[in-house]
C-alpha atoms as a PDB file:
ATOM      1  CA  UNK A   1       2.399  15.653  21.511  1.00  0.00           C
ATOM      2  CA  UNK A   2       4.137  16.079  18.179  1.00  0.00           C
ATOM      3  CA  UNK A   3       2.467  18.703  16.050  1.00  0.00           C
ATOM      4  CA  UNK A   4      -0.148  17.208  13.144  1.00  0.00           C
ATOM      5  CA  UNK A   5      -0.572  13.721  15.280  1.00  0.00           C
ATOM      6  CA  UNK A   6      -3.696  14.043  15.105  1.00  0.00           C
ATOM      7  CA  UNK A   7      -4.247  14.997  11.905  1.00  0.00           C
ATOM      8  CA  UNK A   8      -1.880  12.076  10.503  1.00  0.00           C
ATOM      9  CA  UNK A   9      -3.934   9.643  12.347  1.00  0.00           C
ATOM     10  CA  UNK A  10      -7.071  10.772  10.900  1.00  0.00           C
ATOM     11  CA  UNK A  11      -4.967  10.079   7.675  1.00  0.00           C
ATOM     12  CA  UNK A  12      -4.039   6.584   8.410  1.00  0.00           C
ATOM     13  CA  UNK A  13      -7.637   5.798   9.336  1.00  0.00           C
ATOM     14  CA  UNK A  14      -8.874   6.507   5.984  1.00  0.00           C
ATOM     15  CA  UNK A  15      -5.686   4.543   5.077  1.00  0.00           C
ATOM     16  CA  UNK A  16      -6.868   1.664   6.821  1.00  0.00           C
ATOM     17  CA  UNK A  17     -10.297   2.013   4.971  1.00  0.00           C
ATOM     18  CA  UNK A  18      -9.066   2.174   1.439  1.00  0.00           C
ATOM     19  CA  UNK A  19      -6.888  -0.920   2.694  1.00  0.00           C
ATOM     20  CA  UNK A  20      -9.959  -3.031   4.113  1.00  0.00           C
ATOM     21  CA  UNK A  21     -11.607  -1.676   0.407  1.00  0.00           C
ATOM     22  CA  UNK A  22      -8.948  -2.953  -1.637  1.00  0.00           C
ATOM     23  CA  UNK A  23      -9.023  -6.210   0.074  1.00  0.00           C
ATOM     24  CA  UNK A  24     -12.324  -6.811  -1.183  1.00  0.00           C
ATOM     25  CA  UNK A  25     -11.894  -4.939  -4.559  1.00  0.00           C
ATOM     26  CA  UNK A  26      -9.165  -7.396  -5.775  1.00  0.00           C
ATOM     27  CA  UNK A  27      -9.393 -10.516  -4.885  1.00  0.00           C
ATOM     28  CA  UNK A  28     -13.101 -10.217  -6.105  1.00  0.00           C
ATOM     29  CA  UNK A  29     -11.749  -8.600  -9.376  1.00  0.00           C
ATOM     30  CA  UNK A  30      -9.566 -11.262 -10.025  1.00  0.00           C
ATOM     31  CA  UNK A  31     -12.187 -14.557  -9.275  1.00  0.00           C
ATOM     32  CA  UNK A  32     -14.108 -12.187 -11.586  1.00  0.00           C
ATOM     33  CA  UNK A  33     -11.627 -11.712 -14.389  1.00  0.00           C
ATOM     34  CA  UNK A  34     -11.029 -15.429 -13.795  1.00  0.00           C
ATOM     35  CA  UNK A  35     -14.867 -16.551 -14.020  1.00  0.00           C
ATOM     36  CA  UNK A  36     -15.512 -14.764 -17.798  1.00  0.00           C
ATOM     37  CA  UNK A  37     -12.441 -16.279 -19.202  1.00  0.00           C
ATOM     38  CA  UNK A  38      -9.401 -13.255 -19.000  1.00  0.00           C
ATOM     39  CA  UNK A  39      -7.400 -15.256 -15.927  1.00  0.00           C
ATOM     40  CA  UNK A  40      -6.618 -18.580 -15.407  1.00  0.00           C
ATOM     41  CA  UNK A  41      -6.033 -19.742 -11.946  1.00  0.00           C
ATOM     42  CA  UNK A  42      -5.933 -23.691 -12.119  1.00  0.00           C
ATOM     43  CA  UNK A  43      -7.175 -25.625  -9.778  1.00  0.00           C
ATOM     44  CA  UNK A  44      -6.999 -26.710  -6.158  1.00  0.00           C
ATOM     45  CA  UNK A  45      -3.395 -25.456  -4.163  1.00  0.00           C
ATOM     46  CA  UNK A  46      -2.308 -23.416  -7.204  1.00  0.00           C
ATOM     47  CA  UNK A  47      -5.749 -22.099  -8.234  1.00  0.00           C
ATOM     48  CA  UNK A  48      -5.240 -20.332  -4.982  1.00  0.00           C
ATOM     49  CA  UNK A  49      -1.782 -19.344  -5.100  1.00  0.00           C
ATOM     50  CA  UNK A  50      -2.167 -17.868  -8.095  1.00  0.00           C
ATOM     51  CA  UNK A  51      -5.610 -15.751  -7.238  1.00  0.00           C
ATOM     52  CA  UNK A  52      -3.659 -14.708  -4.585  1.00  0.00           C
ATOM     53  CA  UNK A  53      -0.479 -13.495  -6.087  1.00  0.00           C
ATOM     54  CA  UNK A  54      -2.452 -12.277  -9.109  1.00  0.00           C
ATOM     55  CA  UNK A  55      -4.516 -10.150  -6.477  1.00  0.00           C
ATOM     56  CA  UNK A  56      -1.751  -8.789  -4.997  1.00  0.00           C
ATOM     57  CA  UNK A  57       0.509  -8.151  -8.208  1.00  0.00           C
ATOM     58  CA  UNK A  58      -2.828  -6.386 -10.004  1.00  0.00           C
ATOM     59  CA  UNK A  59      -3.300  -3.859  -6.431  1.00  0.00           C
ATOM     60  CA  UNK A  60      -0.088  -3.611  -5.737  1.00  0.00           C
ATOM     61  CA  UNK A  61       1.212  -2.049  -9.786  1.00  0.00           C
ATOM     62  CA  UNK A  62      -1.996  -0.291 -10.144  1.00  0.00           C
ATOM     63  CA  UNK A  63      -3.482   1.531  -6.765  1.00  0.00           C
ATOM     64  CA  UNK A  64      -0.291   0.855  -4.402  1.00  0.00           C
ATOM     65  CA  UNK A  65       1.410   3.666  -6.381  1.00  0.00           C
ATOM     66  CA  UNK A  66      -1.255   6.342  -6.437  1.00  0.00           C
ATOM     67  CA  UNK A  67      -1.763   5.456  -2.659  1.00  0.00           C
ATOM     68  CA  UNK A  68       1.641   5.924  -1.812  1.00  0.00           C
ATOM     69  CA  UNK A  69       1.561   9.048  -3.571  1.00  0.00           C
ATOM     70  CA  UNK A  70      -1.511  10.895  -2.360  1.00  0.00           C
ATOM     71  CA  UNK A  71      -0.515   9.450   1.185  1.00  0.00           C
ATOM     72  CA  UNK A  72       3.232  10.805   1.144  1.00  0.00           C
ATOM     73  CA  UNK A  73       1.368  14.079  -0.520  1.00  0.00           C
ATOM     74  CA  UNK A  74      -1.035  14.263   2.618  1.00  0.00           C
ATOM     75  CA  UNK A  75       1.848  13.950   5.067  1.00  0.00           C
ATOM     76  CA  UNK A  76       3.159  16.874   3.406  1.00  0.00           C
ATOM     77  CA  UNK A  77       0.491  18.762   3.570  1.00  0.00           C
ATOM     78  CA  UNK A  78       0.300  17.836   7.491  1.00  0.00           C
ATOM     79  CA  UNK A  79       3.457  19.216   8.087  1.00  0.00           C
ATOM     80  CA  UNK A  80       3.566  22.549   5.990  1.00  0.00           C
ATOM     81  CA  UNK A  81      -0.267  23.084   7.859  1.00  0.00           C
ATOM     82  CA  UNK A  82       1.490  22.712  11.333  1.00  0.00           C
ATOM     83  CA  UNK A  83       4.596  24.718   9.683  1.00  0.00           C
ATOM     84  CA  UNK A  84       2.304  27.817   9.737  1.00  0.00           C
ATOM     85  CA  UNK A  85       2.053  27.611   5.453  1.00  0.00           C
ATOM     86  CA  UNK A  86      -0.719  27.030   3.294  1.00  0.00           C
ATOM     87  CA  UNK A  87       0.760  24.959   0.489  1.00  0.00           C
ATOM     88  CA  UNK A  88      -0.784  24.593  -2.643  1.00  0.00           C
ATOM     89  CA  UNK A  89      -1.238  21.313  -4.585  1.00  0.00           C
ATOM     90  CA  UNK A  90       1.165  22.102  -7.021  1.00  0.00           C
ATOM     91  CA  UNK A  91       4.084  23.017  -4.479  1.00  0.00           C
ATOM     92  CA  UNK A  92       3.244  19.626  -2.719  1.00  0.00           C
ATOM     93  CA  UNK A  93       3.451  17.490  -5.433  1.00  0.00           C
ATOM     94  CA  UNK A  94       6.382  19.312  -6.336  1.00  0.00           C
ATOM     95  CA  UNK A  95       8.451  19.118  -3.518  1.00  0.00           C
ATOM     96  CA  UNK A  96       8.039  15.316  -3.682  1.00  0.00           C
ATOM     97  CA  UNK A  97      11.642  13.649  -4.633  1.00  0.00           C
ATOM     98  CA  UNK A  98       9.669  11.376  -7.435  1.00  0.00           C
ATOM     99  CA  UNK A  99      13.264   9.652  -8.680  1.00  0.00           C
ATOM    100  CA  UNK A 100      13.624   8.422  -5.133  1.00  0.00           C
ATOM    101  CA  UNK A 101       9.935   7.602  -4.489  1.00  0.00           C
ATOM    102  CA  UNK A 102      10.078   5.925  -8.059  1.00  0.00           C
ATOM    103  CA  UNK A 103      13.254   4.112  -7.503  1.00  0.00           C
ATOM    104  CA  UNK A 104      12.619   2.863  -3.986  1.00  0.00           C
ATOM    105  CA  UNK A 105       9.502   2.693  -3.254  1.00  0.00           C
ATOM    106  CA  UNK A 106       8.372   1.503  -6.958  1.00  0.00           C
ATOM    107  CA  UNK A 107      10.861  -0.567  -7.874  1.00  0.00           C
ATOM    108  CA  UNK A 108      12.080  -1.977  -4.866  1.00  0.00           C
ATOM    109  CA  UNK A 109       9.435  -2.139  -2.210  1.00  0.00           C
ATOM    110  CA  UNK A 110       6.356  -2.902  -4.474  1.00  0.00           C
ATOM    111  CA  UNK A 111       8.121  -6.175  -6.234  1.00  0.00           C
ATOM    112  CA  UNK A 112      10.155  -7.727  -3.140  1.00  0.00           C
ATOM    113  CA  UNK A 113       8.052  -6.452   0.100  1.00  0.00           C
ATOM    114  CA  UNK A 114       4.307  -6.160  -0.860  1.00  0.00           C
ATOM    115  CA  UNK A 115       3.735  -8.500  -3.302  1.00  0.00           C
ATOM    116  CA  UNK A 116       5.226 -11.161  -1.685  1.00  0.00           C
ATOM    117  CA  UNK A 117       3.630 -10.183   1.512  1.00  0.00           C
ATOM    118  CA  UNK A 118       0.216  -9.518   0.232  1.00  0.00           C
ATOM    119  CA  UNK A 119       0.088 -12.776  -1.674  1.00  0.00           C
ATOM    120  CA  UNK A 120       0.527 -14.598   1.952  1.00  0.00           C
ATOM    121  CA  UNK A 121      -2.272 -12.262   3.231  1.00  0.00           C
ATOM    122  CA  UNK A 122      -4.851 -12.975   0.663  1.00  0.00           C
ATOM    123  CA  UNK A 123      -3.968 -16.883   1.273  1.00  0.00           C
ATOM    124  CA  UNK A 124      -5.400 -16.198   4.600  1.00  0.00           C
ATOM    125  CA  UNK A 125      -9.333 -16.063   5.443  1.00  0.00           C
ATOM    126  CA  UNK A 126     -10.389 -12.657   4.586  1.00  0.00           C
ATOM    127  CA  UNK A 127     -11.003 -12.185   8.119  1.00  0.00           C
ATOM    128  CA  UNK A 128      -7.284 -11.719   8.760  1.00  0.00           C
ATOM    129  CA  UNK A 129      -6.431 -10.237   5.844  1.00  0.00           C
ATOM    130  CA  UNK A 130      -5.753  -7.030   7.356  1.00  0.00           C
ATOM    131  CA  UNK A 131      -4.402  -7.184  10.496  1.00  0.00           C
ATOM    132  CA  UNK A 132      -1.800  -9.524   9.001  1.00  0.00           C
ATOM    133  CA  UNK A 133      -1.529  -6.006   6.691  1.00  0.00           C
ATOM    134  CA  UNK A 134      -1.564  -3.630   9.614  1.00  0.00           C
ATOM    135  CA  UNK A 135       1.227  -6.201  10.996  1.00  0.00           C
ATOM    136  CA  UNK A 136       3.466  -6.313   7.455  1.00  0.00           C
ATOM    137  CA  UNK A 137       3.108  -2.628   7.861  1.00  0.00           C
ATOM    138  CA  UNK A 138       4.995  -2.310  11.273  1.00  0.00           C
ATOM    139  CA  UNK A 139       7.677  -4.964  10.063  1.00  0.00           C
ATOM    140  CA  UNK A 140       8.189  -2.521   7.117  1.00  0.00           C
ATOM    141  CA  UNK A 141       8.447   0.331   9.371  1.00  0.00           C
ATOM    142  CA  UNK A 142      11.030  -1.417  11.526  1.00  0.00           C
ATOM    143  CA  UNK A 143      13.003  -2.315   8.585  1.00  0.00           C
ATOM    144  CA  UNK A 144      13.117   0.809   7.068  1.00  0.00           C
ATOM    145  CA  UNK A 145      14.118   2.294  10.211  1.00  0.00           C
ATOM    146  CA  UNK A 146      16.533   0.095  10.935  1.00  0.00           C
ATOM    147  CA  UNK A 147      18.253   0.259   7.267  1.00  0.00           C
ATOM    148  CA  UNK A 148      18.181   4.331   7.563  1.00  0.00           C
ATOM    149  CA  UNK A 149      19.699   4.103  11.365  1.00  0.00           C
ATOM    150  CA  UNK A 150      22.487   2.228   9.383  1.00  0.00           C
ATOM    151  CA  UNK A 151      23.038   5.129   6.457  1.00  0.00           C
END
């Protein structure tokens, strides 16, 4: 068994809990924002499109980043731990290449993978919400794998 395994899954189950969290968190937010007047959704198919894009635009430019972060941050962690170091906080976030997490995973796979794929999800019943997530997640993986197998 590769070394931190266990530790990085304990990480991706409190991933998956933020993720079920946020799933509530904005959607509600925006019928909320949308209710007192700050949003406006229209009505019928486009009330719902628009919810639903707005909900995923509004999580994925405001927590997605600090997510990705503190998760890439954890990995880190994970790995110096199993490493035999004890890495501070400050050498972590250090040691994070931020021009390549900004200009990859900011600016190109927030605006053309998860918005787009978390305004399908939150067109779906909330009950599927995320394991069409835990799904999109996978297909990224492959992707990304796939695209660095070709570099």
């Amino acid at each position: 068994m590769p070394k931190g395994v266990l530790a990085k899954a304990a990480v991706w189950g409190v991933v998956g809990m933020m993720i079920v969290l946020m799933f509530q968190l904005y959607p509600a937010g925006v019928q909320g924002a949308a209710a007192n007047g700050y949003l406006y959704l229209g009505e019928g198919w486009l009330g719902k499109f628009l919810a639903a894009f707005l909900g995923s635009a509004i999580m994925n430019l405001t927590f997605a980043p600090v997510f990705m972060a503190a998760h890439r941050i954890s990995d880190l962690y994970i790995d110096e731990r199993c490493a035999g170091r004890k890495p501070k906080i400050g050498q972590l976030v250090r040691s994070v290449e931020w021009p390549s997490f900004i200009r990859f995973i900011i600016a190109r796979t927030i605006p053309l993978f998860w918005i787009p794929a978390h305004t399908i999800s939150f067109l779906l019943p909330a009950d599927y919400r995320v394991l069409f997530a835990a799904f999109l997640s996978i297909a990224l993986g492959a992707i990304l794998a796939y695209a660095k197998s070709r570099n």
